[in-house]
N, C-alpha and C. Protein backbone atom coordinates (compact mmCIF):
# COMPACT_ATOMS: atom_id res chain seq x y z
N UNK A 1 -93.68 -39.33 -14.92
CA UNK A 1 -94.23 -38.00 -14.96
C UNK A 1 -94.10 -37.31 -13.60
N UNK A 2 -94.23 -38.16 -12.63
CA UNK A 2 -94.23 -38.05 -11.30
C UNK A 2 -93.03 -36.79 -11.21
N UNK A 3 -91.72 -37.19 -11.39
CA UNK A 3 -90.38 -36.69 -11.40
C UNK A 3 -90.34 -35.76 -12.11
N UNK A 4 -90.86 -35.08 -13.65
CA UNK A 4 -90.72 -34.26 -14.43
C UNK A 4 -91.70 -33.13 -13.43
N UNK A 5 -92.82 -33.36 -12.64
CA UNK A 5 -93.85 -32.22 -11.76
C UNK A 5 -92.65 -32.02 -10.72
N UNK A 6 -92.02 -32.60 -10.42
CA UNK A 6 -91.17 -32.77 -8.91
C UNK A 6 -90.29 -31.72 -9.35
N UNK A 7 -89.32 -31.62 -10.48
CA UNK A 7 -88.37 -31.17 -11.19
C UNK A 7 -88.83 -29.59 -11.27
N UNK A 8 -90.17 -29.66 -11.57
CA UNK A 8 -90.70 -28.71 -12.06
C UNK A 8 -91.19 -27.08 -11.10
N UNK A 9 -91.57 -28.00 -10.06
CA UNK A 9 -92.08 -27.09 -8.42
C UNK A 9 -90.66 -27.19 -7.94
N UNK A 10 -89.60 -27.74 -7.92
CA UNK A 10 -88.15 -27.41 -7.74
C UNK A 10 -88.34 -26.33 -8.12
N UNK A 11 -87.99 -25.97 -9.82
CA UNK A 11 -87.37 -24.92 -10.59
C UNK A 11 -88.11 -23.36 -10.17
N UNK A 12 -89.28 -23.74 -9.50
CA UNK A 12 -90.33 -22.68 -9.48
C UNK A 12 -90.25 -21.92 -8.02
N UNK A 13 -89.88 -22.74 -7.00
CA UNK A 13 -89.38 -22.37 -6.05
C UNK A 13 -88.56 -21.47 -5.63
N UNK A 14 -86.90 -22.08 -6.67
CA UNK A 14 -85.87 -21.46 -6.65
C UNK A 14 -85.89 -19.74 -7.47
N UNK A 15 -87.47 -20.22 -8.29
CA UNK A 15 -87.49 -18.93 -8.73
C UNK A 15 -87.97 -17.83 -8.22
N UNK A 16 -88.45 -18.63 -7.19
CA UNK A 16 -89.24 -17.53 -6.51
C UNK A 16 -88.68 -16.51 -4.82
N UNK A 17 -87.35 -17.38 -5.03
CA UNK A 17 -86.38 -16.72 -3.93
C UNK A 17 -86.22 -17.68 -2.65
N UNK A 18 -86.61 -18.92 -3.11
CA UNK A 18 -86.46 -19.84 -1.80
C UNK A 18 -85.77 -19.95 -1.23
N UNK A 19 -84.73 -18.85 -0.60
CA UNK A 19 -83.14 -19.89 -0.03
C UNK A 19 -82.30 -19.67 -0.10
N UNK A 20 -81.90 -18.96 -1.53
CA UNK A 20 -80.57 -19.34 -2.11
C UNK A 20 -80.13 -17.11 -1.78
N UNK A 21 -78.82 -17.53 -2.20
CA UNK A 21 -78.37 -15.83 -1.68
C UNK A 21 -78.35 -15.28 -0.38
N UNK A 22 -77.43 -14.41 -0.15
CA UNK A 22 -77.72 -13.03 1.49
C UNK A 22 -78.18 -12.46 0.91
N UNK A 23 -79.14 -12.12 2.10
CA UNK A 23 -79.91 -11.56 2.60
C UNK A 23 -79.30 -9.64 2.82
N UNK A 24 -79.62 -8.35 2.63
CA UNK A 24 -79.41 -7.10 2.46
C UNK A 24 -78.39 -7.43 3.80
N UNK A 25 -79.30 -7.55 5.28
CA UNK A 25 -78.54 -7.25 6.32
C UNK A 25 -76.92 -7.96 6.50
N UNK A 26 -77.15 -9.22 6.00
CA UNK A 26 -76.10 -10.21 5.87
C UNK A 26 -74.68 -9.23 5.22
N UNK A 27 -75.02 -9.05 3.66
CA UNK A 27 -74.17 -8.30 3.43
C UNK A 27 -74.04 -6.78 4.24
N UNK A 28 -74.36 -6.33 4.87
CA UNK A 28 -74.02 -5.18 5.48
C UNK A 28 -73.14 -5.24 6.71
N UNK A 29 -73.42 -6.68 7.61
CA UNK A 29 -72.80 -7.24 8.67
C UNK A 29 -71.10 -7.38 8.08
N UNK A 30 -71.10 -8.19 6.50
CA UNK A 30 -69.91 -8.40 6.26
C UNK A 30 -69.03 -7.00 5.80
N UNK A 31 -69.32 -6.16 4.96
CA UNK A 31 -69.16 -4.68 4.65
C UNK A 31 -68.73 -3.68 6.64
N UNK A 32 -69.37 -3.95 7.06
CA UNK A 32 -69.32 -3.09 8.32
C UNK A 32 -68.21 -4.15 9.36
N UNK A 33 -68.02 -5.93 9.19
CA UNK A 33 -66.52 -5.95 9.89
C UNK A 33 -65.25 -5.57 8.64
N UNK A 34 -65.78 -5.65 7.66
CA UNK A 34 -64.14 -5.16 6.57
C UNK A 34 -63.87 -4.02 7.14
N UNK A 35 -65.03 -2.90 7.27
CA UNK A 35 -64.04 -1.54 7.51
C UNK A 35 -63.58 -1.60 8.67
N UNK A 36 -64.10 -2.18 9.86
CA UNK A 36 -63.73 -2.25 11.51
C UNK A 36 -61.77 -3.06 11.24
N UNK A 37 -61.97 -3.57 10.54
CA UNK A 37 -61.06 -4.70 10.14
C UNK A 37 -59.64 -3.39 9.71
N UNK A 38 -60.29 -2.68 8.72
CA UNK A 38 -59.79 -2.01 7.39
C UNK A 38 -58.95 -0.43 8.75
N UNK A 39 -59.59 -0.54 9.42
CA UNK A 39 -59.98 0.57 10.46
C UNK A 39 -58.58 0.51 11.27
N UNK A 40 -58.40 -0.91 11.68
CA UNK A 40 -57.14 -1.25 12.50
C UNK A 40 -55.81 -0.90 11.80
N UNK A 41 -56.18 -2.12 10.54
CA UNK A 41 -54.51 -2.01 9.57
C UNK A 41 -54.03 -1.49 9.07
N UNK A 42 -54.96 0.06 8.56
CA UNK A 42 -53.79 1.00 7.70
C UNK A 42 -53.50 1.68 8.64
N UNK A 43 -53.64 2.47 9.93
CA UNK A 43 -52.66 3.01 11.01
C UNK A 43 -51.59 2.10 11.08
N UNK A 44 -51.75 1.28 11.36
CA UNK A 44 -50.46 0.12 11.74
C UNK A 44 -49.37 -0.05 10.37
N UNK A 45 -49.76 -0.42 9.68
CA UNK A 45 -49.32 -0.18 8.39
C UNK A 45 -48.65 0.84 8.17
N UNK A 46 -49.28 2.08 8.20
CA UNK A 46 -48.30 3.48 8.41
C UNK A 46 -47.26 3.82 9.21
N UNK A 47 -47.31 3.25 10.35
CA UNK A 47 -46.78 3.54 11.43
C UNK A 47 -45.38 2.29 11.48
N UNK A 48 -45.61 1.12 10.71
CA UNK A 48 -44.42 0.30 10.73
C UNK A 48 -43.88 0.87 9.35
N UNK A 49 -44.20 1.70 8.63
CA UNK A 49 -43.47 1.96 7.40
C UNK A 49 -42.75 3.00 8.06
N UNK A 50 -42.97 4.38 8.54
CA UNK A 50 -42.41 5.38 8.90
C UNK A 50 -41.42 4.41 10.14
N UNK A 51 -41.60 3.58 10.29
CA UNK A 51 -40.59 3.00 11.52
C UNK A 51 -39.39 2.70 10.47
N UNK A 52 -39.92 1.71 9.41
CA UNK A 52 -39.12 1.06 8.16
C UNK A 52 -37.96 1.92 7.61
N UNK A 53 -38.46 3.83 7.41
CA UNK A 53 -38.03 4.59 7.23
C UNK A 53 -36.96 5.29 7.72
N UNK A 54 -36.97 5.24 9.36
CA UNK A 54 -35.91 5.11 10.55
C UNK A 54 -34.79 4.08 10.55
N UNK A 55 -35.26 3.39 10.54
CA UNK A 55 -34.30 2.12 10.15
C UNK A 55 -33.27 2.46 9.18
N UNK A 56 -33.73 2.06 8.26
CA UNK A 56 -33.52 2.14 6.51
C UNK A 56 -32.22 3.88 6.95
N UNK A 57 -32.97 4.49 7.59
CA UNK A 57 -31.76 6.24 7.13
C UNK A 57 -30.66 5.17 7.73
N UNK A 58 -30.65 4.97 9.38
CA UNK A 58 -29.85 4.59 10.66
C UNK A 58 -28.84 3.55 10.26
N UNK A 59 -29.62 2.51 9.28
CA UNK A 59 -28.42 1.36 9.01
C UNK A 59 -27.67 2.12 7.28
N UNK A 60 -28.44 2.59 6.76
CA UNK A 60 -27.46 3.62 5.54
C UNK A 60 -26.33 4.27 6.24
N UNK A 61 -26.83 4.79 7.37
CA UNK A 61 -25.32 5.61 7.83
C UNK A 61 -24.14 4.65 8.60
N UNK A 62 -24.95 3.67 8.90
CA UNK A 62 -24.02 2.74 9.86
C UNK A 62 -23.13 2.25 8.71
N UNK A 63 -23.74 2.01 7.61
CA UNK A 63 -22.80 1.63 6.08
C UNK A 63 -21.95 2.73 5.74
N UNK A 64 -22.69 3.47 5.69
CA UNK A 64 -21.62 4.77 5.32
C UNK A 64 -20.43 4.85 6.08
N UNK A 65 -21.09 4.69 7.39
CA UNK A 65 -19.83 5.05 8.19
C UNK A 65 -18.90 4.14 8.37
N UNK A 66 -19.13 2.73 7.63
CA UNK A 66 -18.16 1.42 7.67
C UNK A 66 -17.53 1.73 6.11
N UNK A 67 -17.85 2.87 5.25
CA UNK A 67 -17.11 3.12 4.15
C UNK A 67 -16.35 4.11 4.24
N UNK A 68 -17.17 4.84 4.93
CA UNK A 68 -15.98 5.78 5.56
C UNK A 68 -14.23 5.91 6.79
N UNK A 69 -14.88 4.72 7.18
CA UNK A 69 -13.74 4.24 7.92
C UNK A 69 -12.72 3.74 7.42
N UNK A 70 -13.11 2.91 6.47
CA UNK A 70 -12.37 2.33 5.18
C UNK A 70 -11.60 3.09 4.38
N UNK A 71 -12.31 4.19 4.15
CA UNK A 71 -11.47 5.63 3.59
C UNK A 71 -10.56 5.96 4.23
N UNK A 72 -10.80 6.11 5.66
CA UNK A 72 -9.86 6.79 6.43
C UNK A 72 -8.58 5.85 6.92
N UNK A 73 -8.85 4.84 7.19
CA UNK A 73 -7.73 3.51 6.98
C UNK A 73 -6.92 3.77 5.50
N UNK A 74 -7.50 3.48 4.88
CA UNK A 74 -6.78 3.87 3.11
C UNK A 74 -6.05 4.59 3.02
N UNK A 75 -6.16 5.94 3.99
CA UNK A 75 -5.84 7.06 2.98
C UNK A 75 -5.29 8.08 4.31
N UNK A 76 -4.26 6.91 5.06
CA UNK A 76 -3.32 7.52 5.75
C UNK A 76 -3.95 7.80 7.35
N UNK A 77 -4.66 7.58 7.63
CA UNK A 77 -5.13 7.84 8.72
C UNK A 77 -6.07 9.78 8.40
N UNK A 78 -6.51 10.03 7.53
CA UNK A 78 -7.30 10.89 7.46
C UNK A 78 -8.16 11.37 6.72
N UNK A 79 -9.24 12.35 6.58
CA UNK A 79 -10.36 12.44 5.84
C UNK A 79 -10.34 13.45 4.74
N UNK A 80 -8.97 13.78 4.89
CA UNK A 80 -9.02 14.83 3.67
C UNK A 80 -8.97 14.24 2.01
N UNK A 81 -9.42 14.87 1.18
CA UNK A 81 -10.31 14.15 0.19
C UNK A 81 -11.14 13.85 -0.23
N UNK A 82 -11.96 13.42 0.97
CA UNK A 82 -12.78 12.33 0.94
C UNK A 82 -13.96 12.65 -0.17
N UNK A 83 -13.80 14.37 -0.07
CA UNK A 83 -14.64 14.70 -1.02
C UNK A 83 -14.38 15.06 -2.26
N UNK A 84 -15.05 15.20 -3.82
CA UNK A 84 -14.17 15.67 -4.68
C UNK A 84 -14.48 17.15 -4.89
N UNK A 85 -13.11 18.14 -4.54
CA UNK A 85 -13.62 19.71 -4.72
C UNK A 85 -14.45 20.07 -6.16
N UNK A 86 -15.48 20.76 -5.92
CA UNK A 86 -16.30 21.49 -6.81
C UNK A 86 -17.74 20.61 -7.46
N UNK A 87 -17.10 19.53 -7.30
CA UNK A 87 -18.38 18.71 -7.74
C UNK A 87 -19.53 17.99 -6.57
N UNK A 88 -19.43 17.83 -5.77
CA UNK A 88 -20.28 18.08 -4.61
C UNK A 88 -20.63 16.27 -4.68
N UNK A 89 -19.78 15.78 -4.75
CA UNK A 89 -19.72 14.15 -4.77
C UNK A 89 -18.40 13.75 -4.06
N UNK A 90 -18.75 12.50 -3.79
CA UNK A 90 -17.42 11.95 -2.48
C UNK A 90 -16.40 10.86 -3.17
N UNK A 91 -15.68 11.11 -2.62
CA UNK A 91 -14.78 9.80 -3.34
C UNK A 91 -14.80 8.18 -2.53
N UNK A 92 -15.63 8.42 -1.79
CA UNK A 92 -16.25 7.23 -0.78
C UNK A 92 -16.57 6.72 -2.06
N UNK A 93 -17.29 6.91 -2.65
CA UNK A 93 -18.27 6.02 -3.85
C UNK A 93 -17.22 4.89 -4.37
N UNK A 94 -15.88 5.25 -4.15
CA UNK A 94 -15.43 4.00 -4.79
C UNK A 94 -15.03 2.82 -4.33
N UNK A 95 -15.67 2.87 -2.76
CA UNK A 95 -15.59 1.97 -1.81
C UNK A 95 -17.42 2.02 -1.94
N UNK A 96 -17.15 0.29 -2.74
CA UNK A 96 -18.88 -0.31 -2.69
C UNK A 96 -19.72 -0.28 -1.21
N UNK A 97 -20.61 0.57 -1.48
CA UNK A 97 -21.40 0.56 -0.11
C UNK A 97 -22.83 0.20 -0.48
N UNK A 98 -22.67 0.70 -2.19
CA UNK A 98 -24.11 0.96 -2.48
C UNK A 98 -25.09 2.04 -2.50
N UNK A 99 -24.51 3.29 -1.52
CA UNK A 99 -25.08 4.50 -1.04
C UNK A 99 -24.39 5.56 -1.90
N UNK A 100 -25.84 6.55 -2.13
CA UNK A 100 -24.67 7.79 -3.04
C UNK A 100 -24.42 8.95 -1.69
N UNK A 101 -23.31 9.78 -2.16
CA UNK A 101 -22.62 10.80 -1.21
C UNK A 101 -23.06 11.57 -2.03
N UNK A 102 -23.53 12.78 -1.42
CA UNK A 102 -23.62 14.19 -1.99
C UNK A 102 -23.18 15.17 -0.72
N UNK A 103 -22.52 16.33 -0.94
CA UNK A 103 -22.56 17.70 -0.37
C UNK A 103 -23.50 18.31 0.30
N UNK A 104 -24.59 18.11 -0.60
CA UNK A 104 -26.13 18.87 -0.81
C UNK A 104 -27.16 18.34 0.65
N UNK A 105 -28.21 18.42 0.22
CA UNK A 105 -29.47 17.84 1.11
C UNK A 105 -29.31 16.26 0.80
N UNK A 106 -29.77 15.66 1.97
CA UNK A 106 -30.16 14.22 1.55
C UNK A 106 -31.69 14.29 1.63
N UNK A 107 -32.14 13.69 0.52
CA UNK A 107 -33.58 13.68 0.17
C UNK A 107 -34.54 12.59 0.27
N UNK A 108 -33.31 11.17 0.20
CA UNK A 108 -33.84 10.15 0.58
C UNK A 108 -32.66 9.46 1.40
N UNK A 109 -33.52 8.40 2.01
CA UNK A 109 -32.65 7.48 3.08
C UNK A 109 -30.99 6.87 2.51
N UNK A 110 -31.17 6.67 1.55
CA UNK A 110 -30.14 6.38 0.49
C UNK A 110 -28.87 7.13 -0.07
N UNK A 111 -29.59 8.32 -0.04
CA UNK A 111 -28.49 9.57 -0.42
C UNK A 111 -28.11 10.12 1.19
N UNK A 112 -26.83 9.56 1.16
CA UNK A 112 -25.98 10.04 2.60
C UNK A 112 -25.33 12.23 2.35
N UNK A 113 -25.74 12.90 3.14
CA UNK A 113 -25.12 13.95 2.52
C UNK A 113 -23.80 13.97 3.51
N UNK A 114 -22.80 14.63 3.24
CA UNK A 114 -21.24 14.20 4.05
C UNK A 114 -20.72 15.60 3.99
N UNK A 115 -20.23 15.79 4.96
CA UNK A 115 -19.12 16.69 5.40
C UNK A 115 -17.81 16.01 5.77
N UNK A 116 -16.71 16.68 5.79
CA UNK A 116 -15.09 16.39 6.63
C UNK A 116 -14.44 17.31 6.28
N UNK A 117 -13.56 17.02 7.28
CA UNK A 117 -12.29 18.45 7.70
C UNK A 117 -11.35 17.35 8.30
N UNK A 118 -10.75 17.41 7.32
CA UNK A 118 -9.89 16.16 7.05
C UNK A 118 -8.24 17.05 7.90
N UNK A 119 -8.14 17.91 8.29
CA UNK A 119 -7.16 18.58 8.71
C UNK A 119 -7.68 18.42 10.42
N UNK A 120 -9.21 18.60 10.63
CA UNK A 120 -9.66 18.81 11.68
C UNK A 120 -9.87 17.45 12.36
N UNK A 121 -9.97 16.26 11.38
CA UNK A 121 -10.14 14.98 11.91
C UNK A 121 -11.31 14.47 12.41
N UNK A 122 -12.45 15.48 11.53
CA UNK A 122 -13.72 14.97 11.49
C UNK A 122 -14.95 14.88 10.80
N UNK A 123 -15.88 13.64 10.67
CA UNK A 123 -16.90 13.74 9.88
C UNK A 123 -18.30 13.66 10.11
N UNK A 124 -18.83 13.86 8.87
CA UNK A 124 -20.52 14.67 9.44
C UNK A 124 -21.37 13.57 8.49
N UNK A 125 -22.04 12.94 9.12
CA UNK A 125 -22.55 12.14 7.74
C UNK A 125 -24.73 12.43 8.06
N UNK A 126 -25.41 12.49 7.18
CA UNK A 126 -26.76 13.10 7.37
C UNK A 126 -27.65 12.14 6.68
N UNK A 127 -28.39 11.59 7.37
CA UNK A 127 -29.39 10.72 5.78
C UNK A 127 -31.08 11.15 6.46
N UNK A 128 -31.97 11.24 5.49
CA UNK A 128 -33.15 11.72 5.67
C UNK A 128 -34.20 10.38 5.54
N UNK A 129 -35.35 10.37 6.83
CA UNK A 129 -36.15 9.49 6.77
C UNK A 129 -37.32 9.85 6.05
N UNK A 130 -37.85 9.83 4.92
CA UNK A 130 -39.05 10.72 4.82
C UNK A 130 -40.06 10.17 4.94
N UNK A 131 -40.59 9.16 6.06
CA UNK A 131 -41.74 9.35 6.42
C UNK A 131 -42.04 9.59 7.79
N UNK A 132 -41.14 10.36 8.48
CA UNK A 132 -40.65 10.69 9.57
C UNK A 132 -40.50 12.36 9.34
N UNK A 133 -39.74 12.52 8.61
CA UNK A 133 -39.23 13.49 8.45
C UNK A 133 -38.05 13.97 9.50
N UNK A 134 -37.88 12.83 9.70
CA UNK A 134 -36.30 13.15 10.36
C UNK A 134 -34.70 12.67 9.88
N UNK A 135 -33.79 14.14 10.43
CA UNK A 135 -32.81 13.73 9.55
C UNK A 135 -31.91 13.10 10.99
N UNK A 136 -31.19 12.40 10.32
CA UNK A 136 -30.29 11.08 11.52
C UNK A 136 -28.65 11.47 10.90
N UNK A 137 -27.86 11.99 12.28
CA UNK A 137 -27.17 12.49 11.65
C UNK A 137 -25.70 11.25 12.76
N UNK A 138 -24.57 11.06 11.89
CA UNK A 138 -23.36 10.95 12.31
C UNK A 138 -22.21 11.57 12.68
N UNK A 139 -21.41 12.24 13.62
CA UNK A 139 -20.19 12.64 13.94
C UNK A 139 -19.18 11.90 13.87
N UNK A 140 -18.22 11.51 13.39
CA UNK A 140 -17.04 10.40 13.81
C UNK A 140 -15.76 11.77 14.03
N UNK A 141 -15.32 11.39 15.34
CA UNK A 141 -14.34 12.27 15.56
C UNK A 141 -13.10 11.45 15.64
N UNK A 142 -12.30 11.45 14.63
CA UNK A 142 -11.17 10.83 14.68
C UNK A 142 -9.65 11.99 15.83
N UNK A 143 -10.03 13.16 15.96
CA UNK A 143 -9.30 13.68 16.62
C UNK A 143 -9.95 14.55 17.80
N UNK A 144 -9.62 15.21 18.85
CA UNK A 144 -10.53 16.12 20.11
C UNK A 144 -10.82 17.01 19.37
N UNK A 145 -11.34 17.74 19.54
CA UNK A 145 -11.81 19.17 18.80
C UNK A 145 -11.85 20.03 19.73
N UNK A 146 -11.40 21.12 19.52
CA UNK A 146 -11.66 22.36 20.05
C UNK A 146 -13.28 23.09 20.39
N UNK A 147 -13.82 23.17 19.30
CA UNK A 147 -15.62 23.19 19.01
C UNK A 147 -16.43 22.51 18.67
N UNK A 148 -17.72 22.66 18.71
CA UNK A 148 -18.41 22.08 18.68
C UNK A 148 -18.28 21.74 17.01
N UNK A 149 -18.82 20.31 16.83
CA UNK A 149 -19.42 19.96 15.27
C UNK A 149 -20.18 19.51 15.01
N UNK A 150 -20.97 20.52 14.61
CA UNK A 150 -22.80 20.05 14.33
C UNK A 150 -23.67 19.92 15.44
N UNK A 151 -23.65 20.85 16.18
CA UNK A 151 -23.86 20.60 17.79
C UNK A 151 -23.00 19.82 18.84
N UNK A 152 -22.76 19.17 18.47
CA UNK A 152 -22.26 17.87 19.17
C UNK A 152 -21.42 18.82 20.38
N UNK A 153 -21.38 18.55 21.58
CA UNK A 153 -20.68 19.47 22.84
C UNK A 153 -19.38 18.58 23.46
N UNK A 154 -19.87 17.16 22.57
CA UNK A 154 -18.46 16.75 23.29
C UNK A 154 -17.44 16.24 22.28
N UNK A 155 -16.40 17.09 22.68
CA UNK A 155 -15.30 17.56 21.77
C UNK A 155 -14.26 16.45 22.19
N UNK A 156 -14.30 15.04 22.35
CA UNK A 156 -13.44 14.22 22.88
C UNK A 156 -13.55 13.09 21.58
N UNK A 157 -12.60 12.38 21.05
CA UNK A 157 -12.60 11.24 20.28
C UNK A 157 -13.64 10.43 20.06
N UNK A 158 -14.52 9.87 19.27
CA UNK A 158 -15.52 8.80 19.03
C UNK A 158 -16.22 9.18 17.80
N UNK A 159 -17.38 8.35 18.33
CA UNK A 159 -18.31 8.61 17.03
C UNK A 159 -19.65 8.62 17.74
N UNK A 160 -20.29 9.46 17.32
CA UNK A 160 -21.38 10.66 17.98
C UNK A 160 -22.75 10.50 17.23
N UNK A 161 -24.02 10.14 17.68
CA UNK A 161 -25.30 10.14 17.10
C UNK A 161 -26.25 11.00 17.54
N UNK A 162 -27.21 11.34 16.15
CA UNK A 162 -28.47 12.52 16.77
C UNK A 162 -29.34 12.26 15.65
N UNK A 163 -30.32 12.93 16.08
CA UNK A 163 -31.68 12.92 15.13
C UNK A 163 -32.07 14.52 15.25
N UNK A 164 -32.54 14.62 14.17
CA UNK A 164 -33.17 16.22 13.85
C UNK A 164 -34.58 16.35 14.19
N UNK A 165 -35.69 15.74 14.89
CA UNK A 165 -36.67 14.94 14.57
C UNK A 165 -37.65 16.23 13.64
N UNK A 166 -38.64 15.69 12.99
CA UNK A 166 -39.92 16.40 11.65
C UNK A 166 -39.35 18.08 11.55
N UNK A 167 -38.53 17.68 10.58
CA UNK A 167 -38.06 18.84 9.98
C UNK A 167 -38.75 18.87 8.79
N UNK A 168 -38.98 20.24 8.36
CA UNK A 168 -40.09 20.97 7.40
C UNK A 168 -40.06 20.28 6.16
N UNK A 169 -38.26 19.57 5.45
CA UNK A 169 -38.34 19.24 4.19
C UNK A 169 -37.23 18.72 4.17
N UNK A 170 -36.84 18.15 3.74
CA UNK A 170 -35.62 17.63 3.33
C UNK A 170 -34.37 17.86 3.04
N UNK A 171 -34.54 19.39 2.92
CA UNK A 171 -33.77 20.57 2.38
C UNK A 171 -32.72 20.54 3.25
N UNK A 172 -33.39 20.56 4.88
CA UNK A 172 -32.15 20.60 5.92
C UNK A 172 -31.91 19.94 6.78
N UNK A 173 -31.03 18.53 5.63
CA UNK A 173 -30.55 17.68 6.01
C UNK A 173 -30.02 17.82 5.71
N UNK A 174 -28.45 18.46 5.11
CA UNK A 174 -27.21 19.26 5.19
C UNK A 174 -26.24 18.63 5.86
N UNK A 175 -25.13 17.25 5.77
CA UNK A 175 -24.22 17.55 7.07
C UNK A 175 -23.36 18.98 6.96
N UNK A 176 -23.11 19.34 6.21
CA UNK A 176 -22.45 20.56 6.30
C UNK A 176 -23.18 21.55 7.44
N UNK A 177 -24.18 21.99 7.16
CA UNK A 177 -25.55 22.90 8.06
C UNK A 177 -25.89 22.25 9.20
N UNK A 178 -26.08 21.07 9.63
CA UNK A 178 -26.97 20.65 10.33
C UNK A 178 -26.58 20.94 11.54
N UNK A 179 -27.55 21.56 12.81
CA UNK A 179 -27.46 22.25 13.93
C UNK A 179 -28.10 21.71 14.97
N UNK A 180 -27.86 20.80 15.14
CA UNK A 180 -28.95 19.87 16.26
C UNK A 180 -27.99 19.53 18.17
N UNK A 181 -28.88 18.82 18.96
CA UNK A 181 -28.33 18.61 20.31
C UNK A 181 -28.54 17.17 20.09
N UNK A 182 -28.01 16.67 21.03
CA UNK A 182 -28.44 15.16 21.86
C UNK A 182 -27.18 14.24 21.04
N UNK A 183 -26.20 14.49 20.49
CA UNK A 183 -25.20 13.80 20.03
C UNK A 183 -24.73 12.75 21.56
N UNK A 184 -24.91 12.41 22.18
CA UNK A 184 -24.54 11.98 23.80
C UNK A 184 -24.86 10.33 23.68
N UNK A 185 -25.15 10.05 22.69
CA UNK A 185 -25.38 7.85 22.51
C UNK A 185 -24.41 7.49 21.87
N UNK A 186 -24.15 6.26 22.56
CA UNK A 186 -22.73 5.44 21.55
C UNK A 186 -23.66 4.93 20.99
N UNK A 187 -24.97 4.53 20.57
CA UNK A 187 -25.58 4.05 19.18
C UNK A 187 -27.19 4.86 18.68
N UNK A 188 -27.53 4.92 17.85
CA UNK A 188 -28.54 5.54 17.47
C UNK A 188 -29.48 5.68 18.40
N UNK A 189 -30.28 6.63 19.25
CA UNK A 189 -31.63 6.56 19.75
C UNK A 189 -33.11 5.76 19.31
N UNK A 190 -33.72 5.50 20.02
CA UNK A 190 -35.00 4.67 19.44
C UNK A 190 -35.84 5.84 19.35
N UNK A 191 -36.51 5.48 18.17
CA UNK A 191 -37.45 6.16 17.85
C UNK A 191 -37.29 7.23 17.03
């Protein structure tokens, strides 16, 4: 009987809040480091995605521009073609890159927009970061130029990099349009 009273002032105990569970403040301590916690990682988080985003345009064009080279090897030593007249699509596409060509705006990192003057011996290639909002643009000058293309001031043989940086929309990321400075790095700028 001894054990069944013992059993019994146990059960009565526990009922009565002896012990068991946190305590209000307890949980508030844990609630108040999640957000301190919560507080750090989504800036960071944001800030390596919009980096992700930079990337992602910079190595699309570095592809592009290893399909485009490929074109221009192919197809005689020049860029005429490259696009198909009236339909505002490239004939790059049939060199696997993976990336689509359009005329138009590039809207995402993926969609390269392209220019050439395949007489002039040069190309414009544009891809858009959008969480940046910058467009990252390519020159490849297969011949000197007389003028400028796409800003670019130096009118001597190579291949030419720039960034548009937080442009309004996506809209004008254009290689055809695009009007920018700082073409002056043999490889993409940081940042």
């Amino acid at each position: 009987m001894r054990e069944v009273e013992r059993l019994r002032a146990r059960r009565l105990g526990f009922e009565e809040g002896g012990g068991e569970g946190f305590t209000l403040i307890e949980l508030l301590v844990v609630l108040l480091i999640i957000g301190i916690l919560l507080a750090i990682a989504i800036p960071t988080f944001l800030s390596v995605t919009k980096t992700a985003n930079n990337t992602a345009a910079q190595a699309n064009l570095q592809t592009a521009l290893t399909g485009a080279d490929t074109f221009y090897t192919a197809n005689n030593q020049t860029y005429s073609n490259i696009t198909t007249p009236g339909q505002g699509v490239s004939t790059i596409t049939a060199i696997d890159t993976g990336l689509s060509y359009v005329a138009t705006a590039s809207s995402k990192s993926n969609i390269i927009s392209l220019s050439a003057s395949g007489s002039s011996g040069y190309l414009i290639l544009a891809s858009y970061a959008p969480g940046t909002r910058d467009c990252w643009i390519v020159v490849d000058q297969k011949a000197a130029q007389s003028a400028n293309v796409a800003g670019n001031t130096n009118h001597a043989t190579g291949t030419y990099y720039g960034v548009l940086k937080n442009q309004t929309s996506s809209s004008t990321c254009v290689a055809s349009t695009v009007a920018g400075t700082g073409f002056t790095s043999s490889s993409f700028p940081h940042g």
